[in-house]
N, C-alpha and C. Protein backbone atom coordinates (compact mmCIF):
# COMPACT_ATOMS: atom_id res chain seq x y z
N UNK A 1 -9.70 -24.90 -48.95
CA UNK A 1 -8.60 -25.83 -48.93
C UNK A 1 -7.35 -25.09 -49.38
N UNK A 2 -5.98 -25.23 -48.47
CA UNK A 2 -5.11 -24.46 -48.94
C UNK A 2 -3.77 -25.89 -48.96
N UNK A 3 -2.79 -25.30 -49.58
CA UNK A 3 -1.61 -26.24 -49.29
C UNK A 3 -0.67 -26.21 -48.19
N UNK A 4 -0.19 -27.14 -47.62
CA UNK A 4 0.66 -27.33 -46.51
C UNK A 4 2.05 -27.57 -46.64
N UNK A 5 2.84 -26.83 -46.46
CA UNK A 5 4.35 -26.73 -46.74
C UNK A 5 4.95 -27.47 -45.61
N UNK A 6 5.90 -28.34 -45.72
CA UNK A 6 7.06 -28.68 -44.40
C UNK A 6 7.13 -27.65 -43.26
N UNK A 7 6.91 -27.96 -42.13
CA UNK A 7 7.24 -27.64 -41.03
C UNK A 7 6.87 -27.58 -39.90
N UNK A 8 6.14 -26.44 -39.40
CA UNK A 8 5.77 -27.11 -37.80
C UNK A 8 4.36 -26.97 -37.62
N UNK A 9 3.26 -27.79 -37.08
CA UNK A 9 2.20 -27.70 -36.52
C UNK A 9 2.08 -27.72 -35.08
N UNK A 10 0.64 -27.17 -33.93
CA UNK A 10 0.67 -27.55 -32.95
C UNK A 10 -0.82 -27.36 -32.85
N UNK A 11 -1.36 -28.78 -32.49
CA UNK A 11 -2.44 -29.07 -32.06
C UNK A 11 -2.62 -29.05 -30.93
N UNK A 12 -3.57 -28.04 -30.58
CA UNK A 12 -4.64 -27.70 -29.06
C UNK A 12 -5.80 -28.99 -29.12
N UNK A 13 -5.95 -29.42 -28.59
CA UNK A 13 -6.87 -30.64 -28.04
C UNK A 13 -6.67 -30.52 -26.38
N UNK A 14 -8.11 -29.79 -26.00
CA UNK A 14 -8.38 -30.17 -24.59
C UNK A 14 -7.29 -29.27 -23.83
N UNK A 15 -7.03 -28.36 -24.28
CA UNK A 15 -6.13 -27.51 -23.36
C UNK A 15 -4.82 -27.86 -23.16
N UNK A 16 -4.53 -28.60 -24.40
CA UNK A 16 -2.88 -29.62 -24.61
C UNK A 16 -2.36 -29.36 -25.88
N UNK A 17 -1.61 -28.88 -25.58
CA UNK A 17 -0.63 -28.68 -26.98
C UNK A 17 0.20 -29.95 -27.07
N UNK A 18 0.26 -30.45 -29.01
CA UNK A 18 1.21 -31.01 -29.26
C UNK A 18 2.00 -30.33 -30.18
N UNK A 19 3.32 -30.93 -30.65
CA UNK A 19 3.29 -30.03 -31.35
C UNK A 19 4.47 -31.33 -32.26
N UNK A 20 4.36 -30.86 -33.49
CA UNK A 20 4.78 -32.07 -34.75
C UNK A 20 5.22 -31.46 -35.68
N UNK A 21 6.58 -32.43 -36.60
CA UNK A 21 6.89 -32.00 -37.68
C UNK A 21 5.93 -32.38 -39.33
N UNK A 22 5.96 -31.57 -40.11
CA UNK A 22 5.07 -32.37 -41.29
C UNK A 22 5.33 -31.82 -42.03
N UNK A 23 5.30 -32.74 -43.02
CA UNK A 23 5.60 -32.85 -44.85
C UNK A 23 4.37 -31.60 -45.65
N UNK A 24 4.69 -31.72 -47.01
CA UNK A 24 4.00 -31.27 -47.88
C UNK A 24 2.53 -32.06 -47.41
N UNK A 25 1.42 -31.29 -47.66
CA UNK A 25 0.12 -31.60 -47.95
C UNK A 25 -1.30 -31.14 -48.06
N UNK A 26 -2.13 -31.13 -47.61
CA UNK A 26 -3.30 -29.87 -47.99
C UNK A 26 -3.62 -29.68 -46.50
N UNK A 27 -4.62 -28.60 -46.60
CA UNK A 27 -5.38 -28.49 -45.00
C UNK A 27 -6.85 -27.80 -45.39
N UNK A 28 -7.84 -28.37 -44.51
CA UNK A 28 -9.14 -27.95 -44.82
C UNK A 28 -9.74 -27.51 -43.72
N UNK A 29 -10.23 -26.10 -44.11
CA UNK A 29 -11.00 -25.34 -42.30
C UNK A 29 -12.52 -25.56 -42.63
N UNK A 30 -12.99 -26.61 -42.00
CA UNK A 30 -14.65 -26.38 -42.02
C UNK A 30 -15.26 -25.71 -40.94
N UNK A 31 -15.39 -24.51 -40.68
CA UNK A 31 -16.30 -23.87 -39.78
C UNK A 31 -15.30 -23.98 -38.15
N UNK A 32 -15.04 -24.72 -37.32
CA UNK A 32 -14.02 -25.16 -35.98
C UNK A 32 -13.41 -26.29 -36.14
N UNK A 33 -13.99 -27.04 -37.27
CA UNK A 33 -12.49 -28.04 -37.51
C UNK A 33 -11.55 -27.88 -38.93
N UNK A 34 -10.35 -28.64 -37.99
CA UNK A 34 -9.60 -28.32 -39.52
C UNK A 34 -9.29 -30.12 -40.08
N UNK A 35 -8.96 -30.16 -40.99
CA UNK A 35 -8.53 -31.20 -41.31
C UNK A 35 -7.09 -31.35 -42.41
N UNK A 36 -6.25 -31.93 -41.80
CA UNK A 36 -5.17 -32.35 -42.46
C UNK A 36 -4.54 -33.19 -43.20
N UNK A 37 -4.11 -33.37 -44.89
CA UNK A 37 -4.06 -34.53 -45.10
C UNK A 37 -2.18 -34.35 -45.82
N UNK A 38 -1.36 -35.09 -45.28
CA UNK A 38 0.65 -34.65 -44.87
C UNK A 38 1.02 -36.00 -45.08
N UNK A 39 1.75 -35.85 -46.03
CA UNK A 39 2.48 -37.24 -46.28
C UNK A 39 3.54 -37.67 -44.88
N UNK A 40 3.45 -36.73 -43.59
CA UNK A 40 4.74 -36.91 -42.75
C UNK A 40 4.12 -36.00 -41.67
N UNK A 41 4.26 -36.74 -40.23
CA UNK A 41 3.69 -35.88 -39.42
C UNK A 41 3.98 -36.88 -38.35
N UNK A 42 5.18 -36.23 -37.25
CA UNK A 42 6.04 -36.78 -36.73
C UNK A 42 6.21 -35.97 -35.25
N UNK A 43 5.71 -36.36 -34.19
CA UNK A 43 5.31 -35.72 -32.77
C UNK A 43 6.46 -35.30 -32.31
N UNK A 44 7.14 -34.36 -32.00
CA UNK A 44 8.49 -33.77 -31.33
C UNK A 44 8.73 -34.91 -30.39
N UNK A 45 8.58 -36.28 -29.61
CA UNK A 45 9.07 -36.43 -28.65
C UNK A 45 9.47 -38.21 -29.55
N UNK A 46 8.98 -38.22 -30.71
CA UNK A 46 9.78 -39.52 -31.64
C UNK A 46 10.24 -38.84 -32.48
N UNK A 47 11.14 -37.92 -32.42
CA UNK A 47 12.06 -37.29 -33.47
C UNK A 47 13.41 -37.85 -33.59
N UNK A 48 13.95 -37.54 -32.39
CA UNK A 48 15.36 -38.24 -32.28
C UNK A 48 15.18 -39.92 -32.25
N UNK A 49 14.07 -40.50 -31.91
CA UNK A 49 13.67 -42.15 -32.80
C UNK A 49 14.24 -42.57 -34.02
N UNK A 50 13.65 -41.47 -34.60
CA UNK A 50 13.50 -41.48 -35.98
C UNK A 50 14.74 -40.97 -36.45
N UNK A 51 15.46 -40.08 -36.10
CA UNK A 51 17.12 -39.78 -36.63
C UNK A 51 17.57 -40.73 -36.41
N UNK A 52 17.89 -41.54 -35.05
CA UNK A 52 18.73 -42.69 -34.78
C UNK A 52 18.39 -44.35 -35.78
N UNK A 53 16.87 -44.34 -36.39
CA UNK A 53 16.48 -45.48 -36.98
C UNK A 53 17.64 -45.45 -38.20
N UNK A 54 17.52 -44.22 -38.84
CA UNK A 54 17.83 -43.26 -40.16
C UNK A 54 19.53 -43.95 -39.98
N UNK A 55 19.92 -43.22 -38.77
CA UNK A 55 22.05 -43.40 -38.86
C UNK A 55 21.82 -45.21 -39.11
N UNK A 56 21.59 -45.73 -38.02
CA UNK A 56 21.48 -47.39 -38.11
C UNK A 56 21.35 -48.08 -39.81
N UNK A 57 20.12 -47.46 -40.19
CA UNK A 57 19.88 -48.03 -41.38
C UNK A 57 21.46 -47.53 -42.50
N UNK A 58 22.07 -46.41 -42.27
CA UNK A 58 22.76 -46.28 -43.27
C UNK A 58 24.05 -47.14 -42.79
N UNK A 59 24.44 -47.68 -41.92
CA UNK A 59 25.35 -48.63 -41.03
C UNK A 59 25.67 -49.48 -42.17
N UNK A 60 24.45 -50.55 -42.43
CA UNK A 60 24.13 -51.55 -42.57
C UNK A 60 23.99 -51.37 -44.22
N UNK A 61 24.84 -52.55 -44.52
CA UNK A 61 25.06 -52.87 -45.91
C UNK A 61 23.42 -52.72 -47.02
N UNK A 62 23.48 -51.67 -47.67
CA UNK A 62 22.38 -51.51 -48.57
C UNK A 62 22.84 -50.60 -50.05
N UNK A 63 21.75 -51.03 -50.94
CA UNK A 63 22.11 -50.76 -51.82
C UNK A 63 22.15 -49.21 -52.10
N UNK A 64 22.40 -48.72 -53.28
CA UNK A 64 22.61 -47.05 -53.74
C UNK A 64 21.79 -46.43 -53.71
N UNK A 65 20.17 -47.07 -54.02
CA UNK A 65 19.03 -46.40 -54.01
C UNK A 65 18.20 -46.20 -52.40
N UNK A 66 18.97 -47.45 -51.80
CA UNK A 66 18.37 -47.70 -50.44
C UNK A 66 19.05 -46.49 -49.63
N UNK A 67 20.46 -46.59 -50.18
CA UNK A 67 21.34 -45.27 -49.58
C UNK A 67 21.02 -43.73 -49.42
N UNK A 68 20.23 -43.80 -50.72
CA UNK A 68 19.54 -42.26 -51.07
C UNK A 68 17.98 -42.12 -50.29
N UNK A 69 17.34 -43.17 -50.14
CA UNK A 69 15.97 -42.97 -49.39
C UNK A 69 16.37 -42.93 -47.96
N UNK A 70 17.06 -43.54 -47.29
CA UNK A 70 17.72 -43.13 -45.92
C UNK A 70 18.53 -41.97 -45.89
N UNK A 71 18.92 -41.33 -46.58
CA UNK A 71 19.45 -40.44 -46.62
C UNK A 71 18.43 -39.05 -46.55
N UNK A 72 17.34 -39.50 -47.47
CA UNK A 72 16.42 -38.59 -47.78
C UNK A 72 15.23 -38.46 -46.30
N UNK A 73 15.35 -39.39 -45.71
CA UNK A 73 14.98 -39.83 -44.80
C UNK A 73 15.91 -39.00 -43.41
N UNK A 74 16.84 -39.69 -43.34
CA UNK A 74 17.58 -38.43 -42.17
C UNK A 74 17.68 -37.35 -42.64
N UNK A 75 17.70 -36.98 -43.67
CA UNK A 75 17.82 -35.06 -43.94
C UNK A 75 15.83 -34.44 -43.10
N UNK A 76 14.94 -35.27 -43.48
CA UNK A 76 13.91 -35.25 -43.02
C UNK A 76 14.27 -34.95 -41.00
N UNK A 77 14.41 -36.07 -40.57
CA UNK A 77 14.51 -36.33 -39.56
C UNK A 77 15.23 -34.86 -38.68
N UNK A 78 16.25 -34.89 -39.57
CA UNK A 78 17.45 -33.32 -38.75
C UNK A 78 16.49 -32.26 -38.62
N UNK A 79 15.51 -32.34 -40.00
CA UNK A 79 14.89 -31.13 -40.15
C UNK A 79 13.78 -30.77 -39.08
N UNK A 80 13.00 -32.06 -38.66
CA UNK A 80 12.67 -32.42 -37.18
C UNK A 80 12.90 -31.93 -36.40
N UNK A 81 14.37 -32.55 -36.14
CA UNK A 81 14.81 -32.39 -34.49
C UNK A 81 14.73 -30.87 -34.37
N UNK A 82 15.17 -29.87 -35.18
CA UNK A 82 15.40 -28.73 -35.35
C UNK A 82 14.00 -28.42 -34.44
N UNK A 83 12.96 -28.81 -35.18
CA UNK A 83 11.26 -28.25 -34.26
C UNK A 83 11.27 -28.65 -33.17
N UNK A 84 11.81 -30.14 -32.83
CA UNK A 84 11.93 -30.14 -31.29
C UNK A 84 13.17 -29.45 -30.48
N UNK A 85 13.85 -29.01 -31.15
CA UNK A 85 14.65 -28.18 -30.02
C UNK A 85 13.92 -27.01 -30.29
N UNK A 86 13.73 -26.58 -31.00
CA UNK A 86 12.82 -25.32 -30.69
C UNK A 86 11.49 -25.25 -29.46
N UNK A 87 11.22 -26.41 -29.39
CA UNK A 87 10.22 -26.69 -28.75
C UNK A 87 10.67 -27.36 -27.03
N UNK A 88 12.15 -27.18 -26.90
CA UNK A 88 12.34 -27.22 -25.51
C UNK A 88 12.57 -28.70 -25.38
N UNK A 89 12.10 -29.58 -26.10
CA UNK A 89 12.07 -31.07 -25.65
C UNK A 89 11.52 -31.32 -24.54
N UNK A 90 10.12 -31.65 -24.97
CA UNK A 90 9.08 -31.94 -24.12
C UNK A 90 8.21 -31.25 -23.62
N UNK A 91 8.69 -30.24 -23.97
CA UNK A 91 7.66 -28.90 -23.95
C UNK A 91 6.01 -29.14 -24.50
N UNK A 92 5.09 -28.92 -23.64
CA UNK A 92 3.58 -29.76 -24.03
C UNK A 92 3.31 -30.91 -24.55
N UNK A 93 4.53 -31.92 -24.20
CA UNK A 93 4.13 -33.10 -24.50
C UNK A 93 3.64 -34.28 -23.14
């Protein structure tokens, strides 16, 4: 079992790449499988979803703390999109 830092994964399933952003969390290799357990793990093709939920929510009248979790929230999201443009947009999806 090792730890999992922010950033990019890409899962082969069936001769298909996906490929996703993800949070802090662990990863476990048993023998040909692995297993992942990521507080955040977000498919390149709902990235920009998820930035646009992020701007909307900060639109809209909320409080200081609500301000800082959307905030913390689109800094997430940018950090995203970044893997999907790297990834061509739509590239093995």
């Amino acid at each position: 079992m090792t730890q999992l830092v922010p950033g990019e994964i890409i899962v082969r399933r069936g001769g298909h790449d996906s490929f996703l952003a993800v949070g802090e969390g662990l990863v476990e290799v048993m023998g040909k499988r692995v297993a992942i357990l990521t507080d955040m793990a977000i498919a390149a093709d709902k990235i920009e979803e998820a930035r646009q939920r992020a701007e909307a929510r900060l639109r809209e009248k909320i409080s200081a703390e609500e301000i800082a979790s959307v905030n913390a929230s689109l800094a997430r999201s940018l950090a995203q999109l970044h893997v999907k443009r790297r990834r061509h947009v739509g590239y093995g999806m």
